[in-house]
C-alpha atoms as a PDB file:
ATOM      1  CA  UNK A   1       0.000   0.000   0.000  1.00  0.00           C
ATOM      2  CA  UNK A   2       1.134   3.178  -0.502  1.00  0.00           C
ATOM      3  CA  UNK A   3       0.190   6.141   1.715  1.00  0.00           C
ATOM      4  CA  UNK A   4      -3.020   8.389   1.218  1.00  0.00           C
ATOM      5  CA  UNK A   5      -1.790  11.273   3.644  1.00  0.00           C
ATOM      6  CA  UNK A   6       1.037  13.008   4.851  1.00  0.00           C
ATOM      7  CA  UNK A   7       0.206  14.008   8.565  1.00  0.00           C
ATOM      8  CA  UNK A   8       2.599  17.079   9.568  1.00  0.00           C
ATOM      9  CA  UNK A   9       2.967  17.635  13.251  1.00  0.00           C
ATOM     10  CA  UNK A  10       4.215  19.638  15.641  1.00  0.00           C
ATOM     11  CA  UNK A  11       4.670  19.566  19.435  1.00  0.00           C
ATOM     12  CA  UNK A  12       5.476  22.000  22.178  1.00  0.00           C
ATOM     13  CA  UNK A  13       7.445  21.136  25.069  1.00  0.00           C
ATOM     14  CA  UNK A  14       8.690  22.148  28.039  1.00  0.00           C
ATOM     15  CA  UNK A  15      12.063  22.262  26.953  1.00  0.00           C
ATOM     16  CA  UNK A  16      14.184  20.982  24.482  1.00  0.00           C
ATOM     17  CA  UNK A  17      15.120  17.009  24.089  1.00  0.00           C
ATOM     18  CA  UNK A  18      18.959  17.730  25.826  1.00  0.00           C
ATOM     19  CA  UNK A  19      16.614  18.930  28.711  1.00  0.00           C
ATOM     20  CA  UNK A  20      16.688  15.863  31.013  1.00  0.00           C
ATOM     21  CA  UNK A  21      12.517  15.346  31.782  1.00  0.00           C
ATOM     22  CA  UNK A  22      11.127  17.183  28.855  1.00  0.00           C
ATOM     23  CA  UNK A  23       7.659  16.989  28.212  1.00  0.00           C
ATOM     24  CA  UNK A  24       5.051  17.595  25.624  1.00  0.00           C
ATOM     25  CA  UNK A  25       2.336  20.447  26.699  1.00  0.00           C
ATOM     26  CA  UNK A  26       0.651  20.775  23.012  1.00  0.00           C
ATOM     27  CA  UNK A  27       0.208  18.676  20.242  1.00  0.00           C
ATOM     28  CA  UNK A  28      -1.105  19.799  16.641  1.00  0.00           C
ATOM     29  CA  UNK A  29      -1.370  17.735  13.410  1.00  0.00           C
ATOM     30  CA  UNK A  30      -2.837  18.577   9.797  1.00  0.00           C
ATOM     31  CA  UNK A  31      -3.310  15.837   7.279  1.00  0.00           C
ATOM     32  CA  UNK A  32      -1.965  16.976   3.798  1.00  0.00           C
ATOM     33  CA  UNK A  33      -3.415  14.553   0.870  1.00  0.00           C
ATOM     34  CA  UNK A  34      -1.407  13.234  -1.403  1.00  0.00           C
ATOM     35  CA  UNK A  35      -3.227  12.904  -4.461  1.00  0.00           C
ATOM     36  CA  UNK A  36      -5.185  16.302  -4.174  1.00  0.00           C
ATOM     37  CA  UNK A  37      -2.886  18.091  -2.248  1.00  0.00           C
ATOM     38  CA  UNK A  38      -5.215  19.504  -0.041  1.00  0.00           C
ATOM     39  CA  UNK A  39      -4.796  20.456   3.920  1.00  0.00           C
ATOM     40  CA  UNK A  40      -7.150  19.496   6.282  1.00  0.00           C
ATOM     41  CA  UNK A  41      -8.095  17.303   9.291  1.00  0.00           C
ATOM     42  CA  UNK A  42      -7.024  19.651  11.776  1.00  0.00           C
ATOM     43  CA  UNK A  43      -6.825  18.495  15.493  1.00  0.00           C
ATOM     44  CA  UNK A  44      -4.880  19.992  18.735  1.00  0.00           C
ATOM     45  CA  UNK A  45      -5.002  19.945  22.376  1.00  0.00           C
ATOM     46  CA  UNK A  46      -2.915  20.606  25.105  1.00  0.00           C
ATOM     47  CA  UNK A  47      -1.209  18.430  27.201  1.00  0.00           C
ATOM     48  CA  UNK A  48      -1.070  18.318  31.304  1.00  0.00           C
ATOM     49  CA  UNK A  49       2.437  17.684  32.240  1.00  0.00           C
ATOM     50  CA  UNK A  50       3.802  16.100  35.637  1.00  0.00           C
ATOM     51  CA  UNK A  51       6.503  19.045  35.939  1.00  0.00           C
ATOM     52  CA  UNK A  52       7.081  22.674  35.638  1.00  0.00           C
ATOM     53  CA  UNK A  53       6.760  24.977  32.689  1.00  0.00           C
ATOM     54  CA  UNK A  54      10.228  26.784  32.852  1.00  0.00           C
ATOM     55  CA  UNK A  55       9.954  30.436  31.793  1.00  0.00           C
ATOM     56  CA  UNK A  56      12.555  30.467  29.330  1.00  0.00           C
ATOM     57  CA  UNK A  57      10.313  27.995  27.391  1.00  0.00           C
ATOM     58  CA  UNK A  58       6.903  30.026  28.444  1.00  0.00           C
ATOM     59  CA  UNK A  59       8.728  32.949  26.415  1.00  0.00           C
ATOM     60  CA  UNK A  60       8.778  31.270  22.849  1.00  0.00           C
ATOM     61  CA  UNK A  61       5.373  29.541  23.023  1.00  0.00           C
ATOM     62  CA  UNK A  62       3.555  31.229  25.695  1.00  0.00           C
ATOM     63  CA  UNK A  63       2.150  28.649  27.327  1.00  0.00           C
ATOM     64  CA  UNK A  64       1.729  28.624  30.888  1.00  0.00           C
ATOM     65  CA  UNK A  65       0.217  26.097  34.249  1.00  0.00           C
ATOM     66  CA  UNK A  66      -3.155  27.991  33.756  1.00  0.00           C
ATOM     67  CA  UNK A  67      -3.466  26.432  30.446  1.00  0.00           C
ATOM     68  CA  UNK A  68      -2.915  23.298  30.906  1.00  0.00           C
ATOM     69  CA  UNK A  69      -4.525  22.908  34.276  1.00  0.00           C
ATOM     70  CA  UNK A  70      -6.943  20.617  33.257  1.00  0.00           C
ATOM     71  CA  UNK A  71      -5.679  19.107  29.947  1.00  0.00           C
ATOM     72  CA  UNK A  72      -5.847  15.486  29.567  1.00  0.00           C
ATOM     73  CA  UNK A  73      -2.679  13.288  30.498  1.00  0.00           C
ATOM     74  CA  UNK A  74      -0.336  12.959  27.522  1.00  0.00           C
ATOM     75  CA  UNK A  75      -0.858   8.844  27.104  1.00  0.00           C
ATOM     76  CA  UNK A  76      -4.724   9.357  26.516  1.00  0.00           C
ATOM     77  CA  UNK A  77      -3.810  11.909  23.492  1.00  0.00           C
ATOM     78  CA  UNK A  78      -1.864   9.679  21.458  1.00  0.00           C
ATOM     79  CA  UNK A  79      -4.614   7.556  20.307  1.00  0.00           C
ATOM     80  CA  UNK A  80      -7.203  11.367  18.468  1.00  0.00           C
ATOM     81  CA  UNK A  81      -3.089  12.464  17.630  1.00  0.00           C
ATOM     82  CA  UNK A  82      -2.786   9.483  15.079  1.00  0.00           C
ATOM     83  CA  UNK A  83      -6.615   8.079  14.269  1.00  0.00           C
ATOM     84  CA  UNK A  84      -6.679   8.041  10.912  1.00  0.00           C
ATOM     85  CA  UNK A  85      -3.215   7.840  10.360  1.00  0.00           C
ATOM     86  CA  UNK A  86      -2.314   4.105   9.088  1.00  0.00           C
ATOM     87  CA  UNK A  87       0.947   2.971   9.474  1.00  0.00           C
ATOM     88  CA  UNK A  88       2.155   3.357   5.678  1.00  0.00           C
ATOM     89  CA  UNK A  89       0.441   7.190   5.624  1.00  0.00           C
ATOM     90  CA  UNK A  90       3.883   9.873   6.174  1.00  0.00           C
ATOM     91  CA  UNK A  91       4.886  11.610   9.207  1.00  0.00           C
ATOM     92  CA  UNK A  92       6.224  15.202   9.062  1.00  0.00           C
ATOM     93  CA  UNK A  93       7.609  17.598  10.823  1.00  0.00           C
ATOM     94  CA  UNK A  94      10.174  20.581  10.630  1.00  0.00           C
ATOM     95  CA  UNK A  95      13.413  19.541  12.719  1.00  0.00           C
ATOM     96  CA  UNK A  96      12.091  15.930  13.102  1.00  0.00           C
ATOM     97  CA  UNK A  97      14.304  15.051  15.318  1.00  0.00           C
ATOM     98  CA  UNK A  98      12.793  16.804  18.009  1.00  0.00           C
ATOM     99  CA  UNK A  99       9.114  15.412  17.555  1.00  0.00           C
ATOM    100  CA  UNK A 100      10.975  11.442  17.407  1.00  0.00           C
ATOM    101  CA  UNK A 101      12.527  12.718  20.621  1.00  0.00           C
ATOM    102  CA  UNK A 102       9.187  12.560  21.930  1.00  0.00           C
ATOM    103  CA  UNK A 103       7.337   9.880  20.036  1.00  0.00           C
ATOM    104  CA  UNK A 104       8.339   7.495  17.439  1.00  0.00           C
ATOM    105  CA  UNK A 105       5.627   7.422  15.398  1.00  0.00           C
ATOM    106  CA  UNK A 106       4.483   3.746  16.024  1.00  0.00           C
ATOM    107  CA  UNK A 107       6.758   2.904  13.003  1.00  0.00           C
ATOM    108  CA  UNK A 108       5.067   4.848  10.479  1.00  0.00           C
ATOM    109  CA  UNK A 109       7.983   6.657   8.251  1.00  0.00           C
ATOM    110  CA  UNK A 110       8.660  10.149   8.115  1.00  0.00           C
ATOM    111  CA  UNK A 111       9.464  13.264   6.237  1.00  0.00           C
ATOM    112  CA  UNK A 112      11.386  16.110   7.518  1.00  0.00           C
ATOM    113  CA  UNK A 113      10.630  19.300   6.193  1.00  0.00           C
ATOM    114  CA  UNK A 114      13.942  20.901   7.408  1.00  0.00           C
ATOM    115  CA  UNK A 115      16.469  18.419   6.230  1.00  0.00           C
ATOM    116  CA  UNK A 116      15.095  18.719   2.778  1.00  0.00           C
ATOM    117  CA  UNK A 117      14.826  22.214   2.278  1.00  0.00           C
ATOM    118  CA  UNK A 118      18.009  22.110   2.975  1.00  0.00           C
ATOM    119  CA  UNK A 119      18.637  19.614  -0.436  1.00  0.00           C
ATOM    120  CA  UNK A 120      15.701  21.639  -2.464  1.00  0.00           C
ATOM    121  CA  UNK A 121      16.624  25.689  -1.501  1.00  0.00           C
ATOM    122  CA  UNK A 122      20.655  25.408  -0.192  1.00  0.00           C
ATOM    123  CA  UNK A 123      20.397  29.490  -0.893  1.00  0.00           C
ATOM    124  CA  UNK A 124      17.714  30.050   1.309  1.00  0.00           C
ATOM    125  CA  UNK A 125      18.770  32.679   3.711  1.00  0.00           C
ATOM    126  CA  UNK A 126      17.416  30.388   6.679  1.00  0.00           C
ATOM    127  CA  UNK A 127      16.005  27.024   6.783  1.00  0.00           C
ATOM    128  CA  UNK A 128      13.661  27.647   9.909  1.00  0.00           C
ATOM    129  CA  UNK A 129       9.519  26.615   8.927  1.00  0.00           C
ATOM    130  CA  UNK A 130       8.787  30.577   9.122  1.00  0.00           C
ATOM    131  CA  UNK A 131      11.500  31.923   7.399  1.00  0.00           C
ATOM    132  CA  UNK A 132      11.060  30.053   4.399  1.00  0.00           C
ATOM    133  CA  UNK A 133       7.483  30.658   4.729  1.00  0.00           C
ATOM    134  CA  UNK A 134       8.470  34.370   3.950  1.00  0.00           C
ATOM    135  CA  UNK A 135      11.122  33.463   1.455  1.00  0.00           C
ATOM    136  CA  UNK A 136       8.948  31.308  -0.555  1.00  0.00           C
ATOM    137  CA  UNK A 137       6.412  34.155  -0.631  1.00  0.00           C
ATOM    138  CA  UNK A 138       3.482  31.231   0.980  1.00  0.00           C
ATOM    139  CA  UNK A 139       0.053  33.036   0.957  1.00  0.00           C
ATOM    140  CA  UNK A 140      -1.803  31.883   4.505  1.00  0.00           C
ATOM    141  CA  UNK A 141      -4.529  32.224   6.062  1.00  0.00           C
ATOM    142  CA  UNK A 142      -3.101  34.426   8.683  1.00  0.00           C
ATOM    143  CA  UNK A 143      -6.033  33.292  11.305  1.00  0.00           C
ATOM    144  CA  UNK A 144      -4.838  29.569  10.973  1.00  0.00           C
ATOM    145  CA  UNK A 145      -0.728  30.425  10.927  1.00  0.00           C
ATOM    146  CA  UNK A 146      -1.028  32.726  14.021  1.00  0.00           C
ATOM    147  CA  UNK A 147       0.515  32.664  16.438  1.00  0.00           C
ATOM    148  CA  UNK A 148       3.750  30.876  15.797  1.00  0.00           C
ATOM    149  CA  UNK A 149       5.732  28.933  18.508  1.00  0.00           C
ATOM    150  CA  UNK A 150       2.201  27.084  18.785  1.00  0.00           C
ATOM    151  CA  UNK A 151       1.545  23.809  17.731  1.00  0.00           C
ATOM    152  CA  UNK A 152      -1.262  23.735  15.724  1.00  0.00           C
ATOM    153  CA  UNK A 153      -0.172  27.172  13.416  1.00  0.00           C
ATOM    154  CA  UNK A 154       3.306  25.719  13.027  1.00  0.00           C
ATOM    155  CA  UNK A 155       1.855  22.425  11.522  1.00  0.00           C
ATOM    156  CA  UNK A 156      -0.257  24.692   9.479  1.00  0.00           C
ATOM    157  CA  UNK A 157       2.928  26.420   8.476  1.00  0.00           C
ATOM    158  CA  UNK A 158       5.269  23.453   7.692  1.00  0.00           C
ATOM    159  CA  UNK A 159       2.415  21.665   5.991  1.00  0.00           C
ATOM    160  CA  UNK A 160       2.196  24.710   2.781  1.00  0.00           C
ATOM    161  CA  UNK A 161       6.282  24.110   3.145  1.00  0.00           C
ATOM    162  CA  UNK A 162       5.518  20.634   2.424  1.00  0.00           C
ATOM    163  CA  UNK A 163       3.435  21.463  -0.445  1.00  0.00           C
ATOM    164  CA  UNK A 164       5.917  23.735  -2.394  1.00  0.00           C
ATOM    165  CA  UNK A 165       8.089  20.791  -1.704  1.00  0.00           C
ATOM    166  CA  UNK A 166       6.018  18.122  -3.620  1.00  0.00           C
ATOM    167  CA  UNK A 167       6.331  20.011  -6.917  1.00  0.00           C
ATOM    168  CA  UNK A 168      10.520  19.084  -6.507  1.00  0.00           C
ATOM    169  CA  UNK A 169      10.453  15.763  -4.872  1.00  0.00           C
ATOM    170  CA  UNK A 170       8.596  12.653  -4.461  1.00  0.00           C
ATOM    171  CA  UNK A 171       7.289  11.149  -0.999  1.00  0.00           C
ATOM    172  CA  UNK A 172       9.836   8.467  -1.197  1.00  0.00           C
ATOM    173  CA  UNK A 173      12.594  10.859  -2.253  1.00  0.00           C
ATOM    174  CA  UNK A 174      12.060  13.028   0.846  1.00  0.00           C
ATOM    175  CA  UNK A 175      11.798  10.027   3.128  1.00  0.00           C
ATOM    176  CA  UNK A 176      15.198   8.808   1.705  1.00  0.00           C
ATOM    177  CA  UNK A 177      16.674  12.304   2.321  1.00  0.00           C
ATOM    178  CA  UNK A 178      15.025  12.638   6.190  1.00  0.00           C
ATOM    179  CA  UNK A 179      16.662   9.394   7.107  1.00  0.00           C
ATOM    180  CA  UNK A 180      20.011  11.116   7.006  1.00  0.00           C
ATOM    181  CA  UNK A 181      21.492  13.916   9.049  1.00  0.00           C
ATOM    182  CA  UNK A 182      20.964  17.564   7.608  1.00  0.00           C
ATOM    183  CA  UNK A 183      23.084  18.269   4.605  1.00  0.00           C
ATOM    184  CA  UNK A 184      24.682  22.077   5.499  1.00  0.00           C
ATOM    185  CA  UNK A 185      25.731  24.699   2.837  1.00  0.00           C
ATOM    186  CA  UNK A 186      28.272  26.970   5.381  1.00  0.00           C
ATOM    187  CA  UNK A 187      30.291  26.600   7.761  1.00  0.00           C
ATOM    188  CA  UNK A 188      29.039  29.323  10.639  1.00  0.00           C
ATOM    189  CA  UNK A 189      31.698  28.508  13.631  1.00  0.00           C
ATOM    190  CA  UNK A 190      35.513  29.034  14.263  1.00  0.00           C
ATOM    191  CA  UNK A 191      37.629  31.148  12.244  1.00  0.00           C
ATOM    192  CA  UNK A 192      39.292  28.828   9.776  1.00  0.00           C
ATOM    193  CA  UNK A 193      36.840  29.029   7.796  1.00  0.00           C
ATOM    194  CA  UNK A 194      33.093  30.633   8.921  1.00  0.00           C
ATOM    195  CA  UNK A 195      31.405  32.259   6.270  1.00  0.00           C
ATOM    196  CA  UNK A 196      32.804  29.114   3.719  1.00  0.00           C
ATOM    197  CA  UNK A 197      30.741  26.597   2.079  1.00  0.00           C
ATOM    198  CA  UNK A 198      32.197  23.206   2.831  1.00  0.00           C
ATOM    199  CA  UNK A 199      33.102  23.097  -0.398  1.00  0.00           C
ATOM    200  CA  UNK A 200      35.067  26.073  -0.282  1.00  0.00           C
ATOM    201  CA  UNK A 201      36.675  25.320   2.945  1.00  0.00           C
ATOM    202  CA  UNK A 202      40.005  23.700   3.021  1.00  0.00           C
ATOM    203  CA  UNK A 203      40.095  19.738   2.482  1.00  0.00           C
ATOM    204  CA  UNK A 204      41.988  19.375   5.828  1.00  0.00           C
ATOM    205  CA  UNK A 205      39.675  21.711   7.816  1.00  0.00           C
ATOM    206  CA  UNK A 206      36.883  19.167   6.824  1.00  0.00           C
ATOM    207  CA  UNK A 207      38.729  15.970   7.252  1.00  0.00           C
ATOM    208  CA  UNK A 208      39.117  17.621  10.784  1.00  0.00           C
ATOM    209  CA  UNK A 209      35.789  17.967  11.513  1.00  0.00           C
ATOM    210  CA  UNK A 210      35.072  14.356  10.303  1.00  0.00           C
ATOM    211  CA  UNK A 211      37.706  12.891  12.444  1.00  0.00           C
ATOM    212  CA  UNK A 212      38.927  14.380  15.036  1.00  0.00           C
ATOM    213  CA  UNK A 213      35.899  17.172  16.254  1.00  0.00           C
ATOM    214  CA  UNK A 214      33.326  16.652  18.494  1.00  0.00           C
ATOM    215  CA  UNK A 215      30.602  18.625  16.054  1.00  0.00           C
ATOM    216  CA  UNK A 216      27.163  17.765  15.780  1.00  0.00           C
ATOM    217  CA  UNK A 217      26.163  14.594  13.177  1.00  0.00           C
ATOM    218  CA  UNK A 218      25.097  17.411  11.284  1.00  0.00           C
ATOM    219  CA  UNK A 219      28.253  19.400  11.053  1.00  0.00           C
ATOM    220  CA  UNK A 220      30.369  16.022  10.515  1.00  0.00           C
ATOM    221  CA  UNK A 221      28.394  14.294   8.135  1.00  0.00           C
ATOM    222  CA  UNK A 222      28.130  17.710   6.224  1.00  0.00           C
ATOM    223  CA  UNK A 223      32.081  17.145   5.929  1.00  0.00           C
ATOM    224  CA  UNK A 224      32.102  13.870   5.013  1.00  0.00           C
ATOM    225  CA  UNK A 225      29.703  14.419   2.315  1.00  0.00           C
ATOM    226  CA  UNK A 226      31.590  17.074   0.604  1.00  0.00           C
ATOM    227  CA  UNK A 227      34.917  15.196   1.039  1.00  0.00           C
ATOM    228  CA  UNK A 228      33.336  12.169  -0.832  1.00  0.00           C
ATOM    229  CA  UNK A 229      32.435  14.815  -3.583  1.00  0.00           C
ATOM    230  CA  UNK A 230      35.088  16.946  -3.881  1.00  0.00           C
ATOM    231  CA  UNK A 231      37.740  13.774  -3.710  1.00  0.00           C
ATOM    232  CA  UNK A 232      35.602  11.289  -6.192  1.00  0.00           C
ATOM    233  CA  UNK A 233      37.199  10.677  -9.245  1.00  0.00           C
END
């Protein structure tokens, strides 16, 4: 079978997945299908946690205890998060990596948004879901994409991204490309060589970073990539 929907998600948390005892406090999810390319299905709801909201987190999204005072557990959610969903339909999400953090999907495979961008628009001057919504010029409905740092309007968000991403690349293509780190353009750190593409930046520099650094998987498969390339005969 092949899927019927691509369901893009998006949770908030109450920090980030380095933060020991994260937890999700909202979950949103829009359906996108596949063979008319329409967005729908939308469904949200917040999320009691066990623990604190920190206020450094209550500063990007906004949400605080009085909100979800009397939200359902997050176990109960799962079940309205993915009805509908069958397990060859498409996960996505924007920086996967933080939603898998959270949940795994129950198998189902997944798309991420960010990682190909990153393949599809290398030029763009930022890869985040709202900045290419400005850069690709996406026309909302401002009522549904507002406000952002929320759940439900950032699904809405990477879900048009999504879209504009069909017309370049086929489910399957974009699945291959999520299941590998993020391919990066420049180097932004140190003094070697910030401001370089890798595949400006001196061979050694990046046989460095594959080797020897302790980079992200990001930053060091970036380098091993455009070793491979620039080296291949």
């Amino acid at each position: 079978m092949t899927a019927k929907i691509a369901r893009v998600i998006d949770f908030e948390t109450t920090g980030t997945q380095e933060d020991e005892g994260a937890e999700v406090i909202e979950l949103g999810r829009f359906d996108v299908d596949l063979a008319t390319r329409e967005i729908g299905n939308p469904w949200r709801s917040f999320a009691k946690p066990t623990g604190a909201i920190p206020a450094v987190t209550k500063a990007v999204h906004h949400i605080t205890e009085g909100d979800v005072q009397f939200a359902p557990a997050l176990a109960s959610l799962w079940p309205p998060f993915f009805a509908g969903c069958s397990q060859t339909d498409i996960l996505v999400a924007h920086n996967a990596k933080f939603e898998q953090h959270f949940s795994d999907g129950g198998g189902r495979p997944w798309i991420d948004t960010y990682k190909v961008a990153r393949i599809v628009w290398p030029d763009a001057p930022t890869h985040s879901n709202q900045g290419l919504r400005y850069w690709l010029e996406i026309e909302l409905d401002e009522d549904q994409a507002f406000p952002p740092h929320r759940a439900l309007p950032d699904a809405y968000v990477t879900a048009h991204i999504l879209l504009r991403l069909l017309d370049l690349k086929t489910p399957n293509e974009m699945i291959t490309i999520s299941k590998y780190p993020a391919l990066l353009r420049k180097i932004t750190f140190g003094t070697k060589a910030k401001g370089k593409t890798y595949q400006e930046a001196p061979l050694d520099y990046l046989e460095w970073i594959r080797d020897k650094s302790e980079m992200d998987e990001d930053t060091k498969f970036s380098a091993h990539y455009w070793i491979k390339r620039r080296t291949a005969t």
